[in-house]
N, C-alpha and C. Protein backbone atom coordinates (compact mmCIF):
# COMPACT_ATOMS: atom_id res chain seq x y z
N UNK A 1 -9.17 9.73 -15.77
CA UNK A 1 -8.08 8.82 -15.50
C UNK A 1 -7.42 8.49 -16.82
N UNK A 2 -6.13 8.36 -17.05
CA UNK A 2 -5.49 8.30 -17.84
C UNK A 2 -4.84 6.93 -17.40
N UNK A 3 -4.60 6.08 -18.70
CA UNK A 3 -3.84 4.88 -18.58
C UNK A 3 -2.67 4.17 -19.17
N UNK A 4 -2.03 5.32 -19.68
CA UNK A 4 -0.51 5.60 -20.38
C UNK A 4 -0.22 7.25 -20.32
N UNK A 5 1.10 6.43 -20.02
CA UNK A 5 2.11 8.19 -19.49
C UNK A 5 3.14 7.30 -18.75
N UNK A 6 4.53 7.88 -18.93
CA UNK A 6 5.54 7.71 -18.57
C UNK A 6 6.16 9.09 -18.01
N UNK A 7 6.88 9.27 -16.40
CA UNK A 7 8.01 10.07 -16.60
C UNK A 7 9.03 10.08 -17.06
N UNK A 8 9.72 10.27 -18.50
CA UNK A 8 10.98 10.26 -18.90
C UNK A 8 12.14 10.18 -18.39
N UNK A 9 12.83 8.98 -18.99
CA UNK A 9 14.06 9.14 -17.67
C UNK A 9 14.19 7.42 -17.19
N UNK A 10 12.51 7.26 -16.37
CA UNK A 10 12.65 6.07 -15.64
C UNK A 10 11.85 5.25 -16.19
N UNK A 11 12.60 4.16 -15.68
CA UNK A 11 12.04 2.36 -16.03
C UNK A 11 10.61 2.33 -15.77
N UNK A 12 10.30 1.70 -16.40
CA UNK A 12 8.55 0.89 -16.20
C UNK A 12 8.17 -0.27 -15.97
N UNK A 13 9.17 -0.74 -15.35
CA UNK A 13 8.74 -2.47 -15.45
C UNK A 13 7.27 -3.09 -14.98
N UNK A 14 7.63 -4.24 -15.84
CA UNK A 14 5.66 -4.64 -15.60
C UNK A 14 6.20 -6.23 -14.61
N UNK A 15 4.94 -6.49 -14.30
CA UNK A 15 4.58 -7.73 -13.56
C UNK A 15 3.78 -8.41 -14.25
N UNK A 16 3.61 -9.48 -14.40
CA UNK A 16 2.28 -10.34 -14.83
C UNK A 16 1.31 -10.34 -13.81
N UNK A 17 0.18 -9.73 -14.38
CA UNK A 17 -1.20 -9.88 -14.40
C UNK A 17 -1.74 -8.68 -13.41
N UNK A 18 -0.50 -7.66 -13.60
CA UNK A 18 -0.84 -6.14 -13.03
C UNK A 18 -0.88 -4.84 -14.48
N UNK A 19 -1.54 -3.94 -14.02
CA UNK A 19 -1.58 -3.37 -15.15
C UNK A 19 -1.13 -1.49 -14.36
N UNK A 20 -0.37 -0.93 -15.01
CA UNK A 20 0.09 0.04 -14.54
C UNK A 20 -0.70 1.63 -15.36
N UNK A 21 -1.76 2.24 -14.27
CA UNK A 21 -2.87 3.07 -13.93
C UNK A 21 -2.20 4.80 -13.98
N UNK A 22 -3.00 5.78 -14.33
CA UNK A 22 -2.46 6.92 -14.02
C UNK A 22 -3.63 7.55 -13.57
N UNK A 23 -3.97 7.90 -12.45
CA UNK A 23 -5.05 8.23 -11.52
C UNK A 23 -5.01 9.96 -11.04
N UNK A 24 -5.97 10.69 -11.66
CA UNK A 24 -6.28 11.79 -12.00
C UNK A 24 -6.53 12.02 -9.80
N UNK A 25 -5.88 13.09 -9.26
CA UNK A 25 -5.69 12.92 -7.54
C UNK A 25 -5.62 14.72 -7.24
N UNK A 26 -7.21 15.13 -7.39
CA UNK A 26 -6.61 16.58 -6.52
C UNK A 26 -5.68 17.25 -7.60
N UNK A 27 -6.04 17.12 -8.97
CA UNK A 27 -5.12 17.75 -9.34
C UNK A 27 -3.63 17.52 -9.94
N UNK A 28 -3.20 16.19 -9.42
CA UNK A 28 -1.94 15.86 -10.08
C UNK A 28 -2.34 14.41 -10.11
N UNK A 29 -1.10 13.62 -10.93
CA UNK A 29 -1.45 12.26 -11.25
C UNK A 29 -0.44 11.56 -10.40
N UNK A 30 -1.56 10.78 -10.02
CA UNK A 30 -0.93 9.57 -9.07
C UNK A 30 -0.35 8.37 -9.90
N UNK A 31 0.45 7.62 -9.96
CA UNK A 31 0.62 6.02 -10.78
C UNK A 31 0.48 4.87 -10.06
N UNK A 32 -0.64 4.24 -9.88
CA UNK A 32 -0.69 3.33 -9.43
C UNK A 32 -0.83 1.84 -10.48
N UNK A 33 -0.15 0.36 -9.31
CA UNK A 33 -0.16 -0.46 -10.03
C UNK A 33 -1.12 -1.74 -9.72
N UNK A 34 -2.35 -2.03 -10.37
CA UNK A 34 -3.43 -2.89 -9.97
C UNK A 34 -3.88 -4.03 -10.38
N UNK A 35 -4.18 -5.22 -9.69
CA UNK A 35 -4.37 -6.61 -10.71
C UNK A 35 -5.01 -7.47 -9.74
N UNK A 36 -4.97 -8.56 -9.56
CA UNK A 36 -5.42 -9.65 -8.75
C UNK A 36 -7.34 -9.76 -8.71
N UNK A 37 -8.02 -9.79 -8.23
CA UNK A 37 -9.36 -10.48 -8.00
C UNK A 37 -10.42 -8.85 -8.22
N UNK A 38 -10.80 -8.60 -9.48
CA UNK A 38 -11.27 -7.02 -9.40
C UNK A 38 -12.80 -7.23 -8.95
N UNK A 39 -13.21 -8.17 -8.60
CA UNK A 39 -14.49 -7.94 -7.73
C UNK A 39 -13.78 -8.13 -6.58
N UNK A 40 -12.71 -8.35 -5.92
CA UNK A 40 -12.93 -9.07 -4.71
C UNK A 40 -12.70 -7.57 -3.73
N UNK A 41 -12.59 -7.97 -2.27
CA UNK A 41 -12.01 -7.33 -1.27
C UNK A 41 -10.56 -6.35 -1.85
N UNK A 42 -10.74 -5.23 -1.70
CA UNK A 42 -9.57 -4.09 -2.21
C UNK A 42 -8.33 -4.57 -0.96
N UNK A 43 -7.15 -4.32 -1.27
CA UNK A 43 -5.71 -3.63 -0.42
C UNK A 43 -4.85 -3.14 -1.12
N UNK A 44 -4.93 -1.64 -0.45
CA UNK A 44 -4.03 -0.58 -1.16
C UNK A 44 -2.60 -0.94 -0.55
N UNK A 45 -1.39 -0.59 -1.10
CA UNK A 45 -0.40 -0.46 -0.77
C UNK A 45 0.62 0.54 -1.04
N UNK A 46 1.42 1.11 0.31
CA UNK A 46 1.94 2.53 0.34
C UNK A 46 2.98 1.89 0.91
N UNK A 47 4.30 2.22 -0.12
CA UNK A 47 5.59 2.05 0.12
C UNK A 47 6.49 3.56 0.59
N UNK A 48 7.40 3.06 1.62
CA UNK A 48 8.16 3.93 2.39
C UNK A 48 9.16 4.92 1.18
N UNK A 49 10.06 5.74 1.43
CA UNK A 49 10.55 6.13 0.78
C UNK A 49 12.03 5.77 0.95
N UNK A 50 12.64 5.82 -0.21
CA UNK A 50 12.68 6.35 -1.56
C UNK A 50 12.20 5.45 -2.15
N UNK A 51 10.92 4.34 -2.15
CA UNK A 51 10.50 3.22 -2.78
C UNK A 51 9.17 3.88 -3.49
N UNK A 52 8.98 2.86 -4.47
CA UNK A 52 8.08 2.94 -5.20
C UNK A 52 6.80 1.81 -5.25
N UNK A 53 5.86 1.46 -5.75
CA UNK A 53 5.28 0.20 -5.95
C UNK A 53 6.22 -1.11 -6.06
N UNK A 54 6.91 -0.90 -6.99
CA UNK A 54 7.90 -1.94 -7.09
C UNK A 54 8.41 -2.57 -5.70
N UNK A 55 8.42 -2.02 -4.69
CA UNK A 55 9.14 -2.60 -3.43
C UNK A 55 7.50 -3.27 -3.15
N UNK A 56 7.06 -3.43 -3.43
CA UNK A 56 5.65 -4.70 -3.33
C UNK A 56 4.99 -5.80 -3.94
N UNK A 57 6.43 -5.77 -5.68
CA UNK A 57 6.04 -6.69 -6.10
C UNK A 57 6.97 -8.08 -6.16
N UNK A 58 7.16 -8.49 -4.61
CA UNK A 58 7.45 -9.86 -3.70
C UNK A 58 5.67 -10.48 -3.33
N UNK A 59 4.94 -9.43 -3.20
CA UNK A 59 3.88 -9.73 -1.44
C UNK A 59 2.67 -9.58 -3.25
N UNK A 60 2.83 -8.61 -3.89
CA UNK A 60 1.55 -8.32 -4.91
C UNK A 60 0.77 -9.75 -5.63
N UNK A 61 1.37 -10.58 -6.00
CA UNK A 61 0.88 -11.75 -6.76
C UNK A 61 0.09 -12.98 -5.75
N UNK A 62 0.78 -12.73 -4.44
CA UNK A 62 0.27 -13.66 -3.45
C UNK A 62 -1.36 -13.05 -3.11
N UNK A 63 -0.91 -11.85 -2.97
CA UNK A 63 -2.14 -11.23 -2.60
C UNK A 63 -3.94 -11.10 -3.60
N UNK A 64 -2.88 -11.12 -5.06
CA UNK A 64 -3.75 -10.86 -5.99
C UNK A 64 -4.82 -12.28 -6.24
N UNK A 65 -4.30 -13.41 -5.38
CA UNK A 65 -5.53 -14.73 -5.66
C UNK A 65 -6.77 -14.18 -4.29
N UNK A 66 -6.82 -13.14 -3.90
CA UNK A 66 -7.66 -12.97 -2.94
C UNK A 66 -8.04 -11.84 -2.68
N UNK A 67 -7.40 -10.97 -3.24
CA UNK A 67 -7.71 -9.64 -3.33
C UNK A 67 -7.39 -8.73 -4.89
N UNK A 68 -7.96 -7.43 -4.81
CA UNK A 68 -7.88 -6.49 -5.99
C UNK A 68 -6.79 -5.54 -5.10
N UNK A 69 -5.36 -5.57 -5.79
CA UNK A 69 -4.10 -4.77 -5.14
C UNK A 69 -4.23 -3.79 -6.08
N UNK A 70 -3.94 -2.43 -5.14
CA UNK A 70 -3.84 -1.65 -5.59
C UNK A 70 -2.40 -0.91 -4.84
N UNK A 71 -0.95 -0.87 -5.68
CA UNK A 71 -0.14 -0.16 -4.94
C UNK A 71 -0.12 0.80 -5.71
N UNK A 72 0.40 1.93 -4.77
CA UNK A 72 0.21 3.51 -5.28
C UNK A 72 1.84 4.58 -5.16
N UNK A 73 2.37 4.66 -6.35
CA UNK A 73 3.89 5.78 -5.66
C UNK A 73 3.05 6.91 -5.19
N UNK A 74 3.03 6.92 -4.02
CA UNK A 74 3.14 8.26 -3.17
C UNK A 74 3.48 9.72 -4.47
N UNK A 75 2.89 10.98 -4.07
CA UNK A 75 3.57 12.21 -5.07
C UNK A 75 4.86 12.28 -4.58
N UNK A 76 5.56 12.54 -6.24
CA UNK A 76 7.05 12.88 -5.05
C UNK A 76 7.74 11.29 -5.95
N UNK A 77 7.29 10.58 -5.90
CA UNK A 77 8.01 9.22 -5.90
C UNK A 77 7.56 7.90 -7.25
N UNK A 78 8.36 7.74 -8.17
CA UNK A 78 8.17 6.47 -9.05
C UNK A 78 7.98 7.57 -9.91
N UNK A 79 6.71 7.30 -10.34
CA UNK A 79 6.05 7.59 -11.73
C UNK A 79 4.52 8.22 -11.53
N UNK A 80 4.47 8.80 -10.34
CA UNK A 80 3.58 10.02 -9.65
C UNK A 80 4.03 11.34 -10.17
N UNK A 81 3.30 12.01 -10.24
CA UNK A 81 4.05 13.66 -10.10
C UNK A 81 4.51 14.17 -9.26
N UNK A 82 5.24 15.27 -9.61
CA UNK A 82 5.68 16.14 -8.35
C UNK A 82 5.49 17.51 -8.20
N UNK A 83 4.25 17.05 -7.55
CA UNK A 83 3.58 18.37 -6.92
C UNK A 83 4.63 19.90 -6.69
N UNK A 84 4.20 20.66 -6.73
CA UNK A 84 5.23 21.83 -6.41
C UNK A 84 4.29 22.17 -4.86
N UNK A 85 3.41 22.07 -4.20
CA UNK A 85 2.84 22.35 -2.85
C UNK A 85 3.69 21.22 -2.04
N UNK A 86 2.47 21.39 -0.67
CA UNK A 86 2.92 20.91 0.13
C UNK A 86 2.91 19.15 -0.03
N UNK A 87 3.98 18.62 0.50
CA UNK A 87 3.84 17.29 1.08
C UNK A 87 3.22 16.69 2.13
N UNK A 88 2.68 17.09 2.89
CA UNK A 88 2.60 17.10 4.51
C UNK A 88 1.89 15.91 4.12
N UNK A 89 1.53 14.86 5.32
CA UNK A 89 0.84 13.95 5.66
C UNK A 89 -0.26 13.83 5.13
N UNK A 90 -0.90 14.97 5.91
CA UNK A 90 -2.88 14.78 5.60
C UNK A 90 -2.84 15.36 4.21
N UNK A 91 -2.08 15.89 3.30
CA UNK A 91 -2.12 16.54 1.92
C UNK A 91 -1.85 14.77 1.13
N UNK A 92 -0.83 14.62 1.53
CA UNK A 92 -0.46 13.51 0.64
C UNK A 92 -1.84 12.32 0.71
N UNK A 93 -2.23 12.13 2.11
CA UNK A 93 -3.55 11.38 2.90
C UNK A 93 -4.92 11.70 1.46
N UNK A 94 -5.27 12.94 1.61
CA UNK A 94 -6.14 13.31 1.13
C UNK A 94 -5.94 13.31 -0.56
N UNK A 95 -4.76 12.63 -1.46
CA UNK A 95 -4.49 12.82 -2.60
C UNK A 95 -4.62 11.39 -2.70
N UNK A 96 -3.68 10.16 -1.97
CA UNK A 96 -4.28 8.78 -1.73
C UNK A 96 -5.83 8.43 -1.83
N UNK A 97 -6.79 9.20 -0.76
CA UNK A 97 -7.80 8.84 -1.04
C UNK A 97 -8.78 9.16 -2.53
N UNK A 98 -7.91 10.49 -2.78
CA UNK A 98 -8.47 10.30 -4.01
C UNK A 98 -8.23 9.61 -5.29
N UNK A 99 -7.16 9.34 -5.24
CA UNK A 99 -7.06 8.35 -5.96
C UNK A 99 -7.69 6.87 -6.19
N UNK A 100 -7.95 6.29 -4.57
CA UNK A 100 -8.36 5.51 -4.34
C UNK A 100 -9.74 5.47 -4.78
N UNK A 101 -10.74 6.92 -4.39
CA UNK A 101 -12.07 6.88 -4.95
C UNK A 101 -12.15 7.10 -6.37
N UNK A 102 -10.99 7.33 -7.13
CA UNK A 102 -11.27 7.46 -8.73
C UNK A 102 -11.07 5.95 -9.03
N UNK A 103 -10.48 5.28 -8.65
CA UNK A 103 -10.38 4.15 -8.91
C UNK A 103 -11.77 3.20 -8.27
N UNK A 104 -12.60 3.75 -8.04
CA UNK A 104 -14.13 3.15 -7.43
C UNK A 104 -13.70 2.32 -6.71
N UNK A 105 -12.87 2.46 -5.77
CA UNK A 105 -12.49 1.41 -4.63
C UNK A 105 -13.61 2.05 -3.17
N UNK A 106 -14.86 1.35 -2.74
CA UNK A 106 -15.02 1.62 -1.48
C UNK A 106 -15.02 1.60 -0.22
N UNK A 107 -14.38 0.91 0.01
CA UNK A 107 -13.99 0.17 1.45
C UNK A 107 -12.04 -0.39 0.97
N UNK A 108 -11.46 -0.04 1.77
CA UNK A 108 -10.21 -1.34 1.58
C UNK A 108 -9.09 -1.55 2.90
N UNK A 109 -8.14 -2.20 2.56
CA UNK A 109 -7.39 -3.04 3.33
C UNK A 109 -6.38 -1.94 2.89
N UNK A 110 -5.74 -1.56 4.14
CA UNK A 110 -4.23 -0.49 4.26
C UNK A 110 -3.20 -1.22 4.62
N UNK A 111 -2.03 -1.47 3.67
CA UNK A 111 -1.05 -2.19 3.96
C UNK A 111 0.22 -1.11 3.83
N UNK A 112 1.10 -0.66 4.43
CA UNK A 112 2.26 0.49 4.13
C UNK A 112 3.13 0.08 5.52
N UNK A 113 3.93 0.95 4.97
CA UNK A 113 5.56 0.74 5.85
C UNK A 113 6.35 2.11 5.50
N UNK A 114 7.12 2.55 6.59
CA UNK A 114 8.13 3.86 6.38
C UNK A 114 6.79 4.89 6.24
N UNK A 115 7.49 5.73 5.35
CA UNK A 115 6.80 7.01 5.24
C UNK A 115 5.57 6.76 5.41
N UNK A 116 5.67 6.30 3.92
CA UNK A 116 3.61 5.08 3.76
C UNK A 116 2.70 4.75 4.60
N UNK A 117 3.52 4.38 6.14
CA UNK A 117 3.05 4.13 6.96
C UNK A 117 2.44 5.76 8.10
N UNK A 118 3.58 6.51 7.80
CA UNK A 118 2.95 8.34 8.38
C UNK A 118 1.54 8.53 7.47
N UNK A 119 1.64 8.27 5.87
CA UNK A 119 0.12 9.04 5.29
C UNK A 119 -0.66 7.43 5.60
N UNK A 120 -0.46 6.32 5.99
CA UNK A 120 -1.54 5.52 6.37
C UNK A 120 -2.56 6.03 7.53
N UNK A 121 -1.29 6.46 8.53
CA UNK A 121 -2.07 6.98 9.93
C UNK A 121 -3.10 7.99 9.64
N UNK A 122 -2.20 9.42 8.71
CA UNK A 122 -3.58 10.00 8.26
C UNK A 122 -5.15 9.59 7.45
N UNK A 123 -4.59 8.52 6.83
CA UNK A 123 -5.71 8.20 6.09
C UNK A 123 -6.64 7.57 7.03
N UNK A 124 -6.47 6.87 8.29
CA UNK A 124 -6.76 6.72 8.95
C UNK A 124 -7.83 7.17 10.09
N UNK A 125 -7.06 8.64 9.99
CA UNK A 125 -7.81 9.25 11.06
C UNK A 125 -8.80 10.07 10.50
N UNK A 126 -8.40 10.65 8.55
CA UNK A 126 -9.46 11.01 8.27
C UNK A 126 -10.46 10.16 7.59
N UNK A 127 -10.52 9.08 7.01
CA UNK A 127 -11.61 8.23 6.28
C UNK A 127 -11.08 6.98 7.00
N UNK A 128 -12.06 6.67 8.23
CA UNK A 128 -11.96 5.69 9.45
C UNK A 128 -12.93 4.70 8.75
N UNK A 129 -14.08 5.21 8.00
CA UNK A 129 -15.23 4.64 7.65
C UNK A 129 -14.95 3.76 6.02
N UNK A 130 -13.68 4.29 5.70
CA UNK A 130 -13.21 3.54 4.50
C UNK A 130 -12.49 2.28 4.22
N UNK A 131 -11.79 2.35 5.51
CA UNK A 131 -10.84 1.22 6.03
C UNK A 131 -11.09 0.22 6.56
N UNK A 132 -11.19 -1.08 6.25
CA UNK A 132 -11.16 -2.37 7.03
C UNK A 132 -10.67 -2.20 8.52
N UNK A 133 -8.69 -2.15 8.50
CA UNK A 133 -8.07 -1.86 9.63
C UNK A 133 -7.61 -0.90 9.77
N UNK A 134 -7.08 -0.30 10.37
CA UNK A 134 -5.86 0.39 10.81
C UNK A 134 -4.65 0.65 10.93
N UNK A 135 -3.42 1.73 10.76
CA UNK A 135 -2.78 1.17 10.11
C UNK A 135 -1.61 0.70 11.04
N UNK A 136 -2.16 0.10 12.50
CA UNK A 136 -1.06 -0.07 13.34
C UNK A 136 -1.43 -2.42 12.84
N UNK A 137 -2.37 -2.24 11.98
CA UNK A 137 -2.15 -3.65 11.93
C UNK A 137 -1.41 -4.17 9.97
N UNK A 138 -0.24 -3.28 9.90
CA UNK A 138 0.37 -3.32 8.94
C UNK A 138 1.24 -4.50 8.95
N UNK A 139 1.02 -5.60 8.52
CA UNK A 139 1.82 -6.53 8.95
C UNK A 139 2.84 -6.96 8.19
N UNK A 140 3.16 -6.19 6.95
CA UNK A 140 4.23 -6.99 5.87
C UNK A 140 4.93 -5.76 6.16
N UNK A 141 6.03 -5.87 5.58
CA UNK A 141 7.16 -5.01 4.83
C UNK A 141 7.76 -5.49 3.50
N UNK A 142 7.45 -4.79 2.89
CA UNK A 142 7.81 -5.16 1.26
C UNK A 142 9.25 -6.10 1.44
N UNK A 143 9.91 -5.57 2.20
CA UNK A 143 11.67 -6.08 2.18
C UNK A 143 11.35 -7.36 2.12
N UNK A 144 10.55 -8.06 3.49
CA UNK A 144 10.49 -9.31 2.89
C UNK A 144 8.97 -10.10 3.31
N UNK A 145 8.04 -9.86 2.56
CA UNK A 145 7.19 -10.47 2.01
C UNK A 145 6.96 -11.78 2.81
N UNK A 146 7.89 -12.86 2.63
CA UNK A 146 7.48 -13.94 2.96
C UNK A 146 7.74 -15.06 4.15
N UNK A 147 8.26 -13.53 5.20
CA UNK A 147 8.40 -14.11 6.67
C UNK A 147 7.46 -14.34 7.57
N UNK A 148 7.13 -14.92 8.00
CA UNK A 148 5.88 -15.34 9.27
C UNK A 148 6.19 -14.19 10.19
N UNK A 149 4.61 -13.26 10.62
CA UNK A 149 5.11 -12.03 11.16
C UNK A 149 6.05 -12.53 13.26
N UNK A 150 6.27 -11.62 13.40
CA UNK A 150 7.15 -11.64 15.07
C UNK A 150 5.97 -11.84 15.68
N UNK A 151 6.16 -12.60 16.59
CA UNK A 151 5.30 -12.75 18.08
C UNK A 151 5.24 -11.70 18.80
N UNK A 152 4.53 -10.94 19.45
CA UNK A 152 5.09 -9.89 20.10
C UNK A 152 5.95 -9.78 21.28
N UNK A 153 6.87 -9.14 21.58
CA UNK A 153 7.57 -9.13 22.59
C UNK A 153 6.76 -8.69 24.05
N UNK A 154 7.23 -8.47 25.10
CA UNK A 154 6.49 -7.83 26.58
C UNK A 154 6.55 -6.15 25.98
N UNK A 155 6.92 -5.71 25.25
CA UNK A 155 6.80 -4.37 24.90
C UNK A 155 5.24 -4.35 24.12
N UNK A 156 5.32 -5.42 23.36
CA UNK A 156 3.98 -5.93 21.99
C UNK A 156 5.07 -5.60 21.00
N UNK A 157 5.59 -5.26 20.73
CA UNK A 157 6.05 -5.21 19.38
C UNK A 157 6.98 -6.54 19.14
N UNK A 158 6.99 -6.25 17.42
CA UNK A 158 8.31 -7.79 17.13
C UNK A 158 9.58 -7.69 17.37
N UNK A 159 9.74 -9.02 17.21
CA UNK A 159 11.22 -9.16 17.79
C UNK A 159 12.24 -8.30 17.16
N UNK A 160 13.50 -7.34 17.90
CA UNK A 160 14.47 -6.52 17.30
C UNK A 160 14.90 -7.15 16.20
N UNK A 161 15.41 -6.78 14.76
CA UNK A 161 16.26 -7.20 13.89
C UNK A 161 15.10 -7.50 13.18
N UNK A 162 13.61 -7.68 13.08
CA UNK A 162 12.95 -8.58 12.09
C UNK A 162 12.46 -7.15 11.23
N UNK A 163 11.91 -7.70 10.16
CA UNK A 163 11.36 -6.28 9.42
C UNK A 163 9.74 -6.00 9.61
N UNK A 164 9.15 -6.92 10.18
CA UNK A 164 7.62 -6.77 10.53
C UNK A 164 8.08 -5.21 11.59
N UNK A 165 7.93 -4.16 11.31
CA UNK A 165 7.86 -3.06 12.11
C UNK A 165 6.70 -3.02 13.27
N UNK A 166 5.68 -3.70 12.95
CA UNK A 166 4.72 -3.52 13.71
C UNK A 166 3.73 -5.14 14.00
N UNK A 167 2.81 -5.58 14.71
CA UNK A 167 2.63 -6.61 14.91
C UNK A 167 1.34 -6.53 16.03
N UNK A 168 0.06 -6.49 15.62
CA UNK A 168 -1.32 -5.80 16.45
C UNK A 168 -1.78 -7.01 17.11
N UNK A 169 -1.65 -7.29 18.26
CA UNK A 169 -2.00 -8.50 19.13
C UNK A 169 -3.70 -8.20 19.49
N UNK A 170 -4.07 -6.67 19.04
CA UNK A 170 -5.03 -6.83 19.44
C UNK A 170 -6.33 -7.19 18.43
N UNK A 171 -5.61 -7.36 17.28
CA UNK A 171 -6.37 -7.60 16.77
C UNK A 171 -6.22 -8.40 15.33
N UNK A 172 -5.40 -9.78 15.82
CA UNK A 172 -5.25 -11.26 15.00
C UNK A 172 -6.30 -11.43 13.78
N UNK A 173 -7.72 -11.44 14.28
CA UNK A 173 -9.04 -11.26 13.73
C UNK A 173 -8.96 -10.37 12.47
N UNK A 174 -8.88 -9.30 12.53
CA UNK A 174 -8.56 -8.57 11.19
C UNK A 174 -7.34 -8.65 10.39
N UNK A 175 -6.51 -8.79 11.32
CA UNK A 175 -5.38 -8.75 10.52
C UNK A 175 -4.51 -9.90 9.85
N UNK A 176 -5.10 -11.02 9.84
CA UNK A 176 -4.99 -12.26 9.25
C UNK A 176 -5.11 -12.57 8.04
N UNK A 177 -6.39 -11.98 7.42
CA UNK A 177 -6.74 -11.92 5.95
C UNK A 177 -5.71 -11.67 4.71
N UNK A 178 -5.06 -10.01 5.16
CA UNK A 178 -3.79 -9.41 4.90
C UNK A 178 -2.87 -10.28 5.11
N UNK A 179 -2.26 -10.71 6.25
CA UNK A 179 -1.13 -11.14 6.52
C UNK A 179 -1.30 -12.74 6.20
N UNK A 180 -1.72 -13.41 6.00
CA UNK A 180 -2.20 -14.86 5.82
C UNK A 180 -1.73 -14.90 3.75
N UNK A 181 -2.50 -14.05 3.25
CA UNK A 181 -2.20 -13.98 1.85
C UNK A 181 -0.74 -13.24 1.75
N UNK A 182 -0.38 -12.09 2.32
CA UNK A 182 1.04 -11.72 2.41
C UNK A 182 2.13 -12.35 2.19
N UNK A 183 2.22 -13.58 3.62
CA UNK A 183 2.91 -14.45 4.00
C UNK A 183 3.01 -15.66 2.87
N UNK A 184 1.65 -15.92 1.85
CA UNK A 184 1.74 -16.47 0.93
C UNK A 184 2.76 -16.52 -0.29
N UNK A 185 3.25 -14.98 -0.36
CA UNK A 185 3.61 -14.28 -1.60
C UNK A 185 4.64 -14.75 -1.82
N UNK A 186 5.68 -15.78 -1.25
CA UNK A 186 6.98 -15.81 -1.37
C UNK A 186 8.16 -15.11 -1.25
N UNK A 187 9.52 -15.79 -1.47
CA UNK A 187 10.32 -14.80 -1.51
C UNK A 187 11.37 -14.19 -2.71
């Protein structure tokens, strides 16, 4: 793992009390950005595209009094590489998790939206045993961080127009932890 490197070209902005990671993944380097409680409970975060980590640092500082955040640019995106193979889901899935295990994370909390939210599902279906939830109980969207999620409608999902994309009635219980500190983060 490497912990300086820049792609030339683009910005680097920092956050207080995150530190910006270059995570050795299958082969190419991932950039992820990590801070908040490093013993505590992990949540990774996978932003949609054309976003980067940065579209998480609204929700990252709220999160970090209760958890160890870890957001990650997807390959392809920020200050990741760009792979010359495939992109596909379970490729990108299986480059996440490794990242995630170089970073000695064993168990964590999946928070993503947009694309993020396609390689969540894979990560999902292949390391079930890694994950707290699932990633249909994604309850933030970076856009805005510090809305109280939608009630669900008679469909279950949230109300049209809100940015909570998704909203798991079935399971409040898990998905509170996440969304409780989320909702903290401000706006």
């Amino acid at each position: 793992m490497t912990d300086t490197a820049t792609i030339s070209g683009l910005p680097l902005p920092g956050l207080a009390g995150f530190t910006h990671r270059w995570v050795d993944a299958e082969g190419i380097r991932l950039h992820a950005v990590e801070g908040g409680r490093p013993g505590g409970p992990a949540v990774v975060l996978l932003a949609g595209f054309p976003q980067t980590w940065w579209a998480w640092r609204k929700a990252m500082p709220g999160l970090a009094a209760r958890f160890r955040v870890i957001a990650i640019d997807l390959p392809g995106q920020g200050h990741s590489d760009r792979p010359h193979d495939s992109y596909d889901t379970h490729t990108v899935a299986s480059r996440i998790q490794a990242a995630v295990t170089a970073l000695d994370v064993p168990k964590y909390w999946l928070v993503a939206h947009d694309i993020g939210a396609w390689v969540a599902f894979s990560l999902a279906l292949a390391h079930e045993e890694r994950l707290h939830v699932s990633p249909c109980s994604t309850p933030a969207s970076p856009a805005s961080p510090s809305r109280t999620p939608s009630p669900p409608t008679p469909t279950g999902r949230g109300r049209p127009g809100t940015s909570r994309s998704t909203w798991c009635p079935s399971c409040p219980k898990h998905c509170s932890p996440v969304a409780n500190a989320t909702t903290s983060a401000g706006s």
